[in-house]
C-alpha atoms as a PDB file:
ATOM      1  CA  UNK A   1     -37.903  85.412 -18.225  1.00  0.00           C
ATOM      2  CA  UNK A   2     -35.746  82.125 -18.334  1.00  0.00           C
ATOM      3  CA  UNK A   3     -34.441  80.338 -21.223  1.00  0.00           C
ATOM      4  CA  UNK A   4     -32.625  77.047 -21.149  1.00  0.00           C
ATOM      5  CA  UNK A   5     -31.668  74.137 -23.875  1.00  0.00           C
ATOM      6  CA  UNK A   6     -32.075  70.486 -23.386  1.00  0.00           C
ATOM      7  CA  UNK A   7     -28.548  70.476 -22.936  1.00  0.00           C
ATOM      8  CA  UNK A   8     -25.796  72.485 -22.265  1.00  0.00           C
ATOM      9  CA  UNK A   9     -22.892  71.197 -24.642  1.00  0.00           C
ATOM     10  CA  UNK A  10     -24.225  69.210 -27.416  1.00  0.00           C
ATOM     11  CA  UNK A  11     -23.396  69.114 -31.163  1.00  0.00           C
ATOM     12  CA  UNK A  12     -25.393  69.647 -34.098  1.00  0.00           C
ATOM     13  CA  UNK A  13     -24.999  66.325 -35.848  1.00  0.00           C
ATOM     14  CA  UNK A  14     -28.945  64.996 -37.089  1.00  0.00           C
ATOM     15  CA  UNK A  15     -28.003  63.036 -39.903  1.00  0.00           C
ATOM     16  CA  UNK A  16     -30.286  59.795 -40.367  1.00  0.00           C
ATOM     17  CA  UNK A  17     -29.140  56.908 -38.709  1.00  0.00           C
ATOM     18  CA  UNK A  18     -28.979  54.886 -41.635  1.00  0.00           C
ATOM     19  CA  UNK A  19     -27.078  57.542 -43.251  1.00  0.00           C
ATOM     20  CA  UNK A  20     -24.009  56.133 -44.424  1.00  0.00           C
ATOM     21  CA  UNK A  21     -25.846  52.973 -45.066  1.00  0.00           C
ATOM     22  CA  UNK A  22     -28.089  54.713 -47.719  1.00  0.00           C
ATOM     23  CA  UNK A  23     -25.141  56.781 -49.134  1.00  0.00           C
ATOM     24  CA  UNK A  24     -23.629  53.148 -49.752  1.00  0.00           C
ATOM     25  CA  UNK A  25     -26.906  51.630 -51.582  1.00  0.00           C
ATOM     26  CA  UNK A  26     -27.258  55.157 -53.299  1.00  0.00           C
ATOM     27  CA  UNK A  27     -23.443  54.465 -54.525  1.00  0.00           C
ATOM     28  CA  UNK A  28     -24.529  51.038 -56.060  1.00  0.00           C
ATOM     29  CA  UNK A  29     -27.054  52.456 -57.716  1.00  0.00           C
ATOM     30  CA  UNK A  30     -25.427  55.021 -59.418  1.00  0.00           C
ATOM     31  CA  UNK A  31     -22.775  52.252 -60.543  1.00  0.00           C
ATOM     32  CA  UNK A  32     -25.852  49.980 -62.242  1.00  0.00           C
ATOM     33  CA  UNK A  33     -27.683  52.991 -63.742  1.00  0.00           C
ATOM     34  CA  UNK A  34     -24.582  54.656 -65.256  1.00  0.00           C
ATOM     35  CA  UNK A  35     -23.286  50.852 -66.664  1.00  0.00           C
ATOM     36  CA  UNK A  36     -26.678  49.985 -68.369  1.00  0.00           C
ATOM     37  CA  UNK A  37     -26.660  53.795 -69.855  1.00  0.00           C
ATOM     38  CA  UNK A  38     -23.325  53.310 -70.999  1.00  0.00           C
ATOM     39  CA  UNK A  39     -24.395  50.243 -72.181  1.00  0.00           C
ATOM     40  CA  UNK A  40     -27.788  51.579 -74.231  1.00  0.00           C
ATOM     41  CA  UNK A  41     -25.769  54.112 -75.421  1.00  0.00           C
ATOM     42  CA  UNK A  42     -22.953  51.902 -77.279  1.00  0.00           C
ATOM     43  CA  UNK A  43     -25.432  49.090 -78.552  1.00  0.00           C
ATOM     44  CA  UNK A  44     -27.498  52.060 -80.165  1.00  0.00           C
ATOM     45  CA  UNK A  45     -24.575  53.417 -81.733  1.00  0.00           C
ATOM     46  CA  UNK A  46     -23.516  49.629 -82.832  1.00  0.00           C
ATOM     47  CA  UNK A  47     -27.003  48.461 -83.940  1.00  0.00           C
ATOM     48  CA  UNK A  48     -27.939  51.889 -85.123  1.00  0.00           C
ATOM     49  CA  UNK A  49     -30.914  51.861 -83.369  1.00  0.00           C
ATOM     50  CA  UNK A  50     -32.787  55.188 -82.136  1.00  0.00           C
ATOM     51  CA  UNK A  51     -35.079  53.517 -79.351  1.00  0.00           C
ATOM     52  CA  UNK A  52     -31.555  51.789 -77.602  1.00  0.00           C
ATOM     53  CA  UNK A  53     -30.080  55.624 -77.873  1.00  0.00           C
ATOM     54  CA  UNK A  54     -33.138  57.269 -76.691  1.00  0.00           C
ATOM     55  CA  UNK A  55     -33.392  55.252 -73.448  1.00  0.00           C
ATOM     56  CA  UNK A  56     -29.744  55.663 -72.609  1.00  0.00           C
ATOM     57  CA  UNK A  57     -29.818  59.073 -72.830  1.00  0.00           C
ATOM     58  CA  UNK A  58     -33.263  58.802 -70.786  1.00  0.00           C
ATOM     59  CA  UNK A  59     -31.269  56.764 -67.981  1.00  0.00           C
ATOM     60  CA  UNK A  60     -28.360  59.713 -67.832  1.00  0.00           C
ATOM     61  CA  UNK A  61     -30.846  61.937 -66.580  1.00  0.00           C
ATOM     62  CA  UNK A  62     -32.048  59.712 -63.868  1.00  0.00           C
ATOM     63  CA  UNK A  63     -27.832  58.640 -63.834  1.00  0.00           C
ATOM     64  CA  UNK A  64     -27.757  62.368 -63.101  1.00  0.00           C
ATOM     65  CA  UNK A  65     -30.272  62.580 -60.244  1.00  0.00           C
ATOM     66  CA  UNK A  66     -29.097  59.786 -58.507  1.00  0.00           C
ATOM     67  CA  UNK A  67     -25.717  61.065 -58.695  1.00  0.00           C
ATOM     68  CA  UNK A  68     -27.223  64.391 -56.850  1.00  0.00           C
ATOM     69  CA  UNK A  69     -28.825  62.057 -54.047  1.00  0.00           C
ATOM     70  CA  UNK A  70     -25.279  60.526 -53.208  1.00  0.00           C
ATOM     71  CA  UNK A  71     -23.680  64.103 -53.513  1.00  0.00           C
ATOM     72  CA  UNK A  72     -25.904  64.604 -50.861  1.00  0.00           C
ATOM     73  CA  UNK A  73     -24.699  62.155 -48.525  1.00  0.00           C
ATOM     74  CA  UNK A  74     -21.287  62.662 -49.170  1.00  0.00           C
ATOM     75  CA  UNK A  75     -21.363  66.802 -48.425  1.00  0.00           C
ATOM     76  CA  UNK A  76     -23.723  66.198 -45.395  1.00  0.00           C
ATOM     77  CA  UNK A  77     -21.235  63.679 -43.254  1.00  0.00           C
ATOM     78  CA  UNK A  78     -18.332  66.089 -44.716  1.00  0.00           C
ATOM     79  CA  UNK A  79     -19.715  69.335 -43.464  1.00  0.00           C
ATOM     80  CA  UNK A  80     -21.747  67.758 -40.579  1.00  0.00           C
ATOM     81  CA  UNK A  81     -20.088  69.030 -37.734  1.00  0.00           C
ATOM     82  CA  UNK A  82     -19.084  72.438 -39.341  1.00  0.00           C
ATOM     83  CA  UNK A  83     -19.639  75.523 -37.567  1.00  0.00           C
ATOM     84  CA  UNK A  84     -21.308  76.837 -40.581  1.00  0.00           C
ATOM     85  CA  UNK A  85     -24.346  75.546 -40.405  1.00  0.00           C
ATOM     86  CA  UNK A  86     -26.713  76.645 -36.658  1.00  0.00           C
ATOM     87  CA  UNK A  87     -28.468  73.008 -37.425  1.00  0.00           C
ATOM     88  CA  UNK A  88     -26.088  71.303 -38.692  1.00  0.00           C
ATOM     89  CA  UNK A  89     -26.468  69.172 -42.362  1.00  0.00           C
ATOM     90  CA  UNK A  90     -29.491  67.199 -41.478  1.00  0.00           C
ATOM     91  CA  UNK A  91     -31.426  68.789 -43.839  1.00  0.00           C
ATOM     92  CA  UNK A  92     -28.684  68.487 -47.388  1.00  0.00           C
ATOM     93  CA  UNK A  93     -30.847  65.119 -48.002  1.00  0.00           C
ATOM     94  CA  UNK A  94     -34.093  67.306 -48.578  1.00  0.00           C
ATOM     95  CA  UNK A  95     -32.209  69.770 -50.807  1.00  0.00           C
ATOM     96  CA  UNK A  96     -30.415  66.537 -53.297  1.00  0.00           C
ATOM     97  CA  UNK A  97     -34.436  65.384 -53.005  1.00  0.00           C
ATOM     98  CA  UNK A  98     -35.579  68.677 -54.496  1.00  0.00           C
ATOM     99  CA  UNK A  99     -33.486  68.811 -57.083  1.00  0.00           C
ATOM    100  CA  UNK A 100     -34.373  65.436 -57.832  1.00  0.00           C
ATOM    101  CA  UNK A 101     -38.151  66.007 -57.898  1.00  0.00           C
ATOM    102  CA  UNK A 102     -37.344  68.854 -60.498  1.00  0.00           C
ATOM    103  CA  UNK A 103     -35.488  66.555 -62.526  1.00  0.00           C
ATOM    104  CA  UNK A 104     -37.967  63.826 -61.923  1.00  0.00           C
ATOM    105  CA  UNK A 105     -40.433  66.551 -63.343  1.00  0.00           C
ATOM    106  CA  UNK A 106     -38.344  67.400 -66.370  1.00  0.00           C
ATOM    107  CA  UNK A 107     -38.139  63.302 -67.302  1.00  0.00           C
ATOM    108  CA  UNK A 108     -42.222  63.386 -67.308  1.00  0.00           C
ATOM    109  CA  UNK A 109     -42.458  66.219 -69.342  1.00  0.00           C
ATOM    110  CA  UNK A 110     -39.925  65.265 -72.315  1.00  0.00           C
ATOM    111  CA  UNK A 111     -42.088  61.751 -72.061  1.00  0.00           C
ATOM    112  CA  UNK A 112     -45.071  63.026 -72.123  1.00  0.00           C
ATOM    113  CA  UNK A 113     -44.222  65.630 -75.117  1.00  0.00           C
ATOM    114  CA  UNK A 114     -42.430  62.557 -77.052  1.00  0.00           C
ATOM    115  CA  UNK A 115     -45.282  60.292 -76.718  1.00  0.00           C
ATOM    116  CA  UNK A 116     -47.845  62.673 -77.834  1.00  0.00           C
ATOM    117  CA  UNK A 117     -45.537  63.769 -81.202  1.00  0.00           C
ATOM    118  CA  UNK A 118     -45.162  59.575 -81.770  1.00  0.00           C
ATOM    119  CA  UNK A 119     -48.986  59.617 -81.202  1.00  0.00           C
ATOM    120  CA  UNK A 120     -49.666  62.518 -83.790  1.00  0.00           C
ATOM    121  CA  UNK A 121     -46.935  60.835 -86.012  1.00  0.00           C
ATOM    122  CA  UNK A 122     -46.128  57.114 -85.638  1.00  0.00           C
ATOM    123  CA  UNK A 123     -42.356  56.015 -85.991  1.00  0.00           C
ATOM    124  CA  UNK A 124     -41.302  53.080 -86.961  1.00  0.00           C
ATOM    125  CA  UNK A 125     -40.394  50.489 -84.205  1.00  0.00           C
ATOM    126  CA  UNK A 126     -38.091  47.879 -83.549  1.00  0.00           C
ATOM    127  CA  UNK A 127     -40.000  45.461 -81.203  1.00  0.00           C
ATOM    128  CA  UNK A 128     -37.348  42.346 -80.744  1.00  0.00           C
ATOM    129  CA  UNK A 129     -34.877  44.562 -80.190  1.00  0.00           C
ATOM    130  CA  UNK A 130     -36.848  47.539 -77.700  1.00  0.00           C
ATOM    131  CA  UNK A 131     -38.283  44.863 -75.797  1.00  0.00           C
ATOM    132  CA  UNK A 132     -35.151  42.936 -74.795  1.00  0.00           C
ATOM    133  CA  UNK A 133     -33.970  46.276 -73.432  1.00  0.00           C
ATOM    134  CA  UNK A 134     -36.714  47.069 -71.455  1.00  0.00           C
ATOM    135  CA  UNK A 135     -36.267  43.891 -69.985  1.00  0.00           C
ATOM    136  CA  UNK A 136     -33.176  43.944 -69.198  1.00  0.00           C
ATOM    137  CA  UNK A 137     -33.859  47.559 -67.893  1.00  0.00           C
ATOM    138  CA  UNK A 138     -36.577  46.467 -65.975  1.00  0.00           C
ATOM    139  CA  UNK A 139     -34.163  43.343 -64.642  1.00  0.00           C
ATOM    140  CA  UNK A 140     -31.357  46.620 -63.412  1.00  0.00           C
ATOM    141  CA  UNK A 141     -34.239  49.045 -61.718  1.00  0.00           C
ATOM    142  CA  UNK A 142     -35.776  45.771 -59.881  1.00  0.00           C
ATOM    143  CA  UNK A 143     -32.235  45.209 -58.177  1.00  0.00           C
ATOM    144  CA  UNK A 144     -31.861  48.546 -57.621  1.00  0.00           C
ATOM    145  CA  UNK A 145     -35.100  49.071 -55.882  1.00  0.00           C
ATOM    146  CA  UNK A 146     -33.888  46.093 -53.951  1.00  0.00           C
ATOM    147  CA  UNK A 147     -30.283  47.797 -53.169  1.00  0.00           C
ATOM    148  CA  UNK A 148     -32.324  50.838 -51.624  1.00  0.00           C
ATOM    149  CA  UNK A 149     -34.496  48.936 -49.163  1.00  0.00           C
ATOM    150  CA  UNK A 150     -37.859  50.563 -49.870  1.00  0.00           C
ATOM    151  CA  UNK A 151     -36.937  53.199 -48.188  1.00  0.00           C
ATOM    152  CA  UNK A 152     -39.501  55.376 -49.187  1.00  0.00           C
ATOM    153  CA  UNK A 153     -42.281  53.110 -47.197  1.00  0.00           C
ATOM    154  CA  UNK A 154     -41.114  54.377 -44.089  1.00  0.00           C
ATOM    155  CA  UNK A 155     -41.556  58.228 -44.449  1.00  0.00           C
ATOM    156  CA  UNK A 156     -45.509  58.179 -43.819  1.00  0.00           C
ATOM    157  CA  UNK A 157     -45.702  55.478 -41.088  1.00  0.00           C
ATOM    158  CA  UNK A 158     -43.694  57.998 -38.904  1.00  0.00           C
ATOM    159  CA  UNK A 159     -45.518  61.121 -39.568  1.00  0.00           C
ATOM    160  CA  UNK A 160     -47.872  59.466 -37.645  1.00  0.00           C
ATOM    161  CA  UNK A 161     -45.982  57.425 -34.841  1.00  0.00           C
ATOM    162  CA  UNK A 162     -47.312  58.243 -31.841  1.00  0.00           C
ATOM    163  CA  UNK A 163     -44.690  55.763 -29.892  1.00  0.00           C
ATOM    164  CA  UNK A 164     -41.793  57.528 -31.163  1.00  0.00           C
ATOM    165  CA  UNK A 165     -40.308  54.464 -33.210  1.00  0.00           C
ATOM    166  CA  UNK A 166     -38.259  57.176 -35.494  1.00  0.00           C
ATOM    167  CA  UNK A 167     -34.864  56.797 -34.127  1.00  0.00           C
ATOM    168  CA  UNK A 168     -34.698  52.708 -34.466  1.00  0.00           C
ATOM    169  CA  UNK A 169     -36.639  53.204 -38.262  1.00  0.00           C
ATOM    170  CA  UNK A 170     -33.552  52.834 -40.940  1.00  0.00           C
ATOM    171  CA  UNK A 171     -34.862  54.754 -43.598  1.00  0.00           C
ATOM    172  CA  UNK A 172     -37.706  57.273 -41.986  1.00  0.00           C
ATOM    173  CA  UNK A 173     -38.160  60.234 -43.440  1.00  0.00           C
ATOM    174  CA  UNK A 174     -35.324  60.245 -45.636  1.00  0.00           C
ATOM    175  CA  UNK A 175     -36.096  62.333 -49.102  1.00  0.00           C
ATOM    176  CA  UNK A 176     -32.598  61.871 -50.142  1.00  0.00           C
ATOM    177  CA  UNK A 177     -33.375  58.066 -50.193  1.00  0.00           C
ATOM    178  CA  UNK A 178     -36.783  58.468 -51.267  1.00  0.00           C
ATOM    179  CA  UNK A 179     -36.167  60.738 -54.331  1.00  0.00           C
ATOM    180  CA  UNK A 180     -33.639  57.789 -55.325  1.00  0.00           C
ATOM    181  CA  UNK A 181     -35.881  54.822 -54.991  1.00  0.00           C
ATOM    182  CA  UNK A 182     -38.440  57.253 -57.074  1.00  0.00           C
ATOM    183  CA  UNK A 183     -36.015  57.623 -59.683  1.00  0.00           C
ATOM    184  CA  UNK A 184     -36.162  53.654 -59.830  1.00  0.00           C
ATOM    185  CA  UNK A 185     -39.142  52.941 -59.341  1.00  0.00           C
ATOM    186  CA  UNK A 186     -40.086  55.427 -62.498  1.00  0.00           C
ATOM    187  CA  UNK A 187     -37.589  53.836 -64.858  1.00  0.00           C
ATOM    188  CA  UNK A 188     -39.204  50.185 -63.853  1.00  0.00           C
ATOM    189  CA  UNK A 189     -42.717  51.810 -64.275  1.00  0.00           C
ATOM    190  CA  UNK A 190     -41.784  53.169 -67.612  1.00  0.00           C
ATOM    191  CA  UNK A 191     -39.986  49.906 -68.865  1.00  0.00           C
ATOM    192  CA  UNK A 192     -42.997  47.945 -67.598  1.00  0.00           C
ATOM    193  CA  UNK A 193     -45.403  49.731 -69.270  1.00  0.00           C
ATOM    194  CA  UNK A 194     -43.097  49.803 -72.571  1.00  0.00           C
ATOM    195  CA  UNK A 195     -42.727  45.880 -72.328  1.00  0.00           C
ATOM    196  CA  UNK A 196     -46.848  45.935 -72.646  1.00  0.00           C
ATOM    197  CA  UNK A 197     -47.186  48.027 -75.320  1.00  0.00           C
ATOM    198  CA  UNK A 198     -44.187  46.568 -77.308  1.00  0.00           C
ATOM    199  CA  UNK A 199     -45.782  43.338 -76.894  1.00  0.00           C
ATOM    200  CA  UNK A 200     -48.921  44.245 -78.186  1.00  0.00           C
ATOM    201  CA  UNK A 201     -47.475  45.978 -80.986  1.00  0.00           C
ATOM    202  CA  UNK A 202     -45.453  42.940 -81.999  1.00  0.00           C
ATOM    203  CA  UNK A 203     -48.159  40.614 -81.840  1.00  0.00           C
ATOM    204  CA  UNK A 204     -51.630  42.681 -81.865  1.00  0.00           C
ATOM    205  CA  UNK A 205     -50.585  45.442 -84.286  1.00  0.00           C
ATOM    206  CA  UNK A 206     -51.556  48.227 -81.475  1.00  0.00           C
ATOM    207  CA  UNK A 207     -48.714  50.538 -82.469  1.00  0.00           C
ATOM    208  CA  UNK A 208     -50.917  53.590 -80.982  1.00  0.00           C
ATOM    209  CA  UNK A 209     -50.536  51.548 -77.185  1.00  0.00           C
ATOM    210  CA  UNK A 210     -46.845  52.853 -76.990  1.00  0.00           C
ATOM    211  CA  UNK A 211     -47.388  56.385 -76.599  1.00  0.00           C
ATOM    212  CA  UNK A 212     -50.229  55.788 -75.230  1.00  0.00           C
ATOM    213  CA  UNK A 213     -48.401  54.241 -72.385  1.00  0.00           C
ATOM    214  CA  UNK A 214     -45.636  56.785 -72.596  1.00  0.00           C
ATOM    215  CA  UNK A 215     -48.320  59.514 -71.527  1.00  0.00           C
ATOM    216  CA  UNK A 216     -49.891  57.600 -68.880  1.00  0.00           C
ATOM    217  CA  UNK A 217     -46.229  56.678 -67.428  1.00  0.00           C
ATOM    218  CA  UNK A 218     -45.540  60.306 -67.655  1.00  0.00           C
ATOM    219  CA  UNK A 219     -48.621  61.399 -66.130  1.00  0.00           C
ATOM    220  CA  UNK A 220     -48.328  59.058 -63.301  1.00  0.00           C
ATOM    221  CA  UNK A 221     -44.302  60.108 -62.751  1.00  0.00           C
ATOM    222  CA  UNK A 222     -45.421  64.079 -62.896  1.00  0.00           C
ATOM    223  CA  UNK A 223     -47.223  63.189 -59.501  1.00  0.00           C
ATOM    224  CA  UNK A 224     -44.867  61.069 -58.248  1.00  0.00           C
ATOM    225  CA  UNK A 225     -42.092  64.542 -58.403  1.00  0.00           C
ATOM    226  CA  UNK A 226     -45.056  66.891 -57.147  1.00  0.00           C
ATOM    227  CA  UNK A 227     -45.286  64.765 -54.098  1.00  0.00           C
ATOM    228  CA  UNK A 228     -41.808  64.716 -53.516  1.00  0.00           C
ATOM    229  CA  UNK A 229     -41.516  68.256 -54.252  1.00  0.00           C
ATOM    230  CA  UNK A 230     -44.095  69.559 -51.672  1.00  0.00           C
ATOM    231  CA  UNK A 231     -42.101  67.106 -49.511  1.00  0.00           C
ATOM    232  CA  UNK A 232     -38.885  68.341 -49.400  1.00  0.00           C
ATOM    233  CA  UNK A 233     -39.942  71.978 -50.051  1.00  0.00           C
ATOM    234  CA  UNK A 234     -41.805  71.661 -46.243  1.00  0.00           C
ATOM    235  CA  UNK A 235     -38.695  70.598 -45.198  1.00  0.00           C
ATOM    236  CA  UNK A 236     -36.508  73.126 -46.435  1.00  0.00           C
ATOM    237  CA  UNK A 237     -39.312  76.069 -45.814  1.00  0.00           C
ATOM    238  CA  UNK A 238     -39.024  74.650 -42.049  1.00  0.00           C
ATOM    239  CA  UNK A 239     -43.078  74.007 -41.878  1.00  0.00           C
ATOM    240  CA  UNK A 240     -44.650  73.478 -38.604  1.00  0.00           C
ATOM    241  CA  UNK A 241     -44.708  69.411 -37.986  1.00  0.00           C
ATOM    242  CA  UNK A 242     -48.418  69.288 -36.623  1.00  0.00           C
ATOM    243  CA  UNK A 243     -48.109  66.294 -34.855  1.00  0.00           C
ATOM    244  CA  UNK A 244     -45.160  66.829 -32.870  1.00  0.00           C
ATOM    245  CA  UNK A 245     -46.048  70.429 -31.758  1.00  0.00           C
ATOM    246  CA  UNK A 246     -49.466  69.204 -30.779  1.00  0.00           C
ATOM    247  CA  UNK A 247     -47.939  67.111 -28.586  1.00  0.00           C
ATOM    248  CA  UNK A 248     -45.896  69.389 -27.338  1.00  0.00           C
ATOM    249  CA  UNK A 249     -48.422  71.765 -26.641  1.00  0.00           C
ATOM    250  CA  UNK A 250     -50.314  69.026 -24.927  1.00  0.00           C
ATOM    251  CA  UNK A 251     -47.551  67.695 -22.701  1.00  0.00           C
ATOM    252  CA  UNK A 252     -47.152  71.527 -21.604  1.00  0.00           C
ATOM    253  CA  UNK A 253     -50.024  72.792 -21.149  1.00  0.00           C
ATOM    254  CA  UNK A 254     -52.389  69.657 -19.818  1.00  0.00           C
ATOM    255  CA  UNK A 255     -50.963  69.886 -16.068  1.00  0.00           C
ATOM    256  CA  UNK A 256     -52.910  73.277 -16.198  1.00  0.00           C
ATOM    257  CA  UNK A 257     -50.328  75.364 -14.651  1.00  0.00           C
ATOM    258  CA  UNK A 258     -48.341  76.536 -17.645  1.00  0.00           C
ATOM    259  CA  UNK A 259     -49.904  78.140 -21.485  1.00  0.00           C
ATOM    260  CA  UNK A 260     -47.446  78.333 -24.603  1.00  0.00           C
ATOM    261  CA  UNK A 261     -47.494  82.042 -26.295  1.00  0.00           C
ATOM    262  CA  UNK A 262     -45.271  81.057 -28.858  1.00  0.00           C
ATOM    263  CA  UNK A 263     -44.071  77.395 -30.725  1.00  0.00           C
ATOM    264  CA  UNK A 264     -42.172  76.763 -33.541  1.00  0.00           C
ATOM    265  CA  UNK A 265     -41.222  72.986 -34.854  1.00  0.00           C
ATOM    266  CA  UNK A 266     -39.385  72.208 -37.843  1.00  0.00           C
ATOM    267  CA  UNK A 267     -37.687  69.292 -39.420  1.00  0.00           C
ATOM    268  CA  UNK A 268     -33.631  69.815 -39.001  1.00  0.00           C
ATOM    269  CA  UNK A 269     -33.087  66.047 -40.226  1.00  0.00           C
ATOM    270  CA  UNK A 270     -34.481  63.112 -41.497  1.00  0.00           C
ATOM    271  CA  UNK A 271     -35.246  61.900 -37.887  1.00  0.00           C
ATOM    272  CA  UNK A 272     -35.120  65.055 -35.927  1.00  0.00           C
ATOM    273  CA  UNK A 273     -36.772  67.911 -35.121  1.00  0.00           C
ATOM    274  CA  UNK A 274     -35.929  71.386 -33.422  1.00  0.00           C
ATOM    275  CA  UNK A 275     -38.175  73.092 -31.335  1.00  0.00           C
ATOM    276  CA  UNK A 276     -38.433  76.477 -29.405  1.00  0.00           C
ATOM    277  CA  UNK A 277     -41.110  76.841 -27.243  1.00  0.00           C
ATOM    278  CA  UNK A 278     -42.014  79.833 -25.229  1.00  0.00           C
ATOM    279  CA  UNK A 279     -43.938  79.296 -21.908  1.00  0.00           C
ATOM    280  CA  UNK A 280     -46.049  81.174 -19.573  1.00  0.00           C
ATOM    281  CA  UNK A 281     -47.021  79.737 -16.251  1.00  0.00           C
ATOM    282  CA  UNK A 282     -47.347  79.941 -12.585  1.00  0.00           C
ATOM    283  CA  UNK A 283     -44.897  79.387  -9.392  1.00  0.00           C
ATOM    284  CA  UNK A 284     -45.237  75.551  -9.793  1.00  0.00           C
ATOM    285  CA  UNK A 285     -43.844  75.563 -13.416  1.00  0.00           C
ATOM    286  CA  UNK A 286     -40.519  76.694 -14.517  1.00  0.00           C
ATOM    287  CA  UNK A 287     -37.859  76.128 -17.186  1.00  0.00           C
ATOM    288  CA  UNK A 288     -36.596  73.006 -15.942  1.00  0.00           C
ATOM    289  CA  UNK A 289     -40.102  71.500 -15.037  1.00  0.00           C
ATOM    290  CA  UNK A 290     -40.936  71.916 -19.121  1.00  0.00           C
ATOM    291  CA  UNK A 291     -38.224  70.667 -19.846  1.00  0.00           C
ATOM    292  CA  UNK A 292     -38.601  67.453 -17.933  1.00  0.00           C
ATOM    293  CA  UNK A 293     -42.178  67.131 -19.549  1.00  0.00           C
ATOM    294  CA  UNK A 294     -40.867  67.694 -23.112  1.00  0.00           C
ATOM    295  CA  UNK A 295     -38.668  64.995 -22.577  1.00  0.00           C
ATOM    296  CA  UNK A 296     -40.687  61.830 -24.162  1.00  0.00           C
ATOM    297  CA  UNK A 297     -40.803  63.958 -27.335  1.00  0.00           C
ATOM    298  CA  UNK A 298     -38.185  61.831 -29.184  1.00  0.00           C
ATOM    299  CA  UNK A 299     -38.587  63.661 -32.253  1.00  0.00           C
ATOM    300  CA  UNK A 300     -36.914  66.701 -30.387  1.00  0.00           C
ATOM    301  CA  UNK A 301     -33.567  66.661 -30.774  1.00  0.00           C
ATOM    302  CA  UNK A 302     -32.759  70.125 -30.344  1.00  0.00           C
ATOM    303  CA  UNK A 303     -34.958  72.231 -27.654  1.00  0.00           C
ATOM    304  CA  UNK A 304     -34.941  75.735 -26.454  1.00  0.00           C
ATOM    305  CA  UNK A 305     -37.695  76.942 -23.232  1.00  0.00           C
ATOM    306  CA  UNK A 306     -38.758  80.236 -22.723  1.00  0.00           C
ATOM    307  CA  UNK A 307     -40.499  80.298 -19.752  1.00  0.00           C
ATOM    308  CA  UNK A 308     -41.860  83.794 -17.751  1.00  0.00           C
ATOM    309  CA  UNK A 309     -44.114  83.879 -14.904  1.00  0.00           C
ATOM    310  CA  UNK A 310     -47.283  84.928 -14.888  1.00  0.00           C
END
């Protein structure tokens, strides 16, 4: 039996290309959600108003989980060519994204719980002043969205990109990025929704359409965390990538002179993969000759051959 890597001296670096790009935007962000918090936080002290307190205290959570996401980026390129990690820190970004979905999950709960008490029991609100916060808060999460490029657009195209676009994509596949831009995205849903219902409120009398709305943004939020938990948890359990070990298997094995016994694929960084694959085949295949097929495989970054003749 033979066994060979893709190459012989090679470090372990698979951070995102983008990385230190997205660790910039993530930095902005942090800056604008932790100012307008700061911000809610004083004018509710000032004005005495609960709903101004409530949502700053709301955006320190998310303050929190963004914070997490830029962590991230900062202790991956630290530790990113450390010898403590086999596969380097490609894989950080998924971790700061699961702790983000959890958090993400905890904001849609206390929502959810909130609206359905104010629903059971209606407070009294301050429209004029709740609405020209939620604009305002809607005005912040729009340029934030806007700092972090959509990033989250790009993680499904690739799953599926059979011409191997992943390396030039600036945000693929990165659920550091994407956990941030869902922590936006949910603050913008939520202050949408609570412009609506404020609105109608004011000038309908529909006080029951705020928590109604605060259940629905919940709801919709919960799903929003579950996705990105499942996400990063495939990630970090290393689950097989279907696509790239099919392809893999079918580069191998289609010449007809060579069957794989064993294959494992896994996700080692936003836009790279690891792969050993374990070959047996006849006198016109060997380790090299694998090797050489493998090759178009972009998504491989990091690949070990078994081979044994038959």
């Amino acid at each position: 039996m033979s066994s060979t890597h893709i190459n012989h001296a090679h470090d372990h670096v698979f951070l995102g290309s983008a990385h230190d790009e997205n660790a910039k935007r993530t930095l902005w962000v942090v800056a604008l959600t932790v100012v307008m918090m700061v911000g809610e936080i004083i004018a509710g002290y000032i004005t005495g108003s609960m709903a101004l307190l409530a949502d700053g205290f709301h955006m320190a959570t998310h303050a929190g989980a963004l914070g997490i996401a830029a962590l991230a980026y900062g202790y991956a390129r630290r530790h990113a060519t450390s010898q403590r990690y086999s596969f380097g820190t490609g894989k950080v970004g998924d971790l700061g994204g699961f702790a983000s979905a959890l958090i993400l999950g905890m904001v849609a709960l206390t929502i959810g719980v909130e609206s359905v008490l104010r629903l059971l029991q209606p407070t009294q609100v301050q429209f004029g002043t709740a609405t020209l916060i939620a604009i305002v808060g809607l005005i912040v999460n729009v340029i934030s969205a806007l700092l972090l490029g959509h990033g989250h657009s790009h993680d499904h195209d690739h799953d599926h990109d059979h011409d191997h676009h992943d390396d030039h994509a600036p945000h693929g596949n990165d659920n550091n990025l994407k956990s941030a831009y869902l922590h936006v995205i949910a603050d913008a849903l939520t202050s949408v929704l609570a412009i609506a219902a404020l609105l109608a409120g004011r000038y309908l009398g529909w006080v029951w359409l705020d928590p109604v709305m605060g259940i629905v943004g919940a709801i919709v939020i919960a799903r929003w965390a579950w996705t990105l938990m499942g996400d990063t948890a495939g990630v970090l359990l290393d689950q097989t990538d279907a696509h790239v070990a099919e392809e893999i298997r079918e580069r191998v094995e289609s010449p007809g002179d060579a069957t794989i016994t064993d294959l494992h694929v896994w996700r080692i960084g936003p836009q790279a993969h690891a792969a050993i694959v374990s070959v047996l085949g006849n006198a016109t295949a060997n380790a090299d000759s694998i090797r050489e097929r493998l090759k178009p495989v972009h998504e491989v970054r990091h690949l070990t051959v078994e081979f044994r003749p038959v």
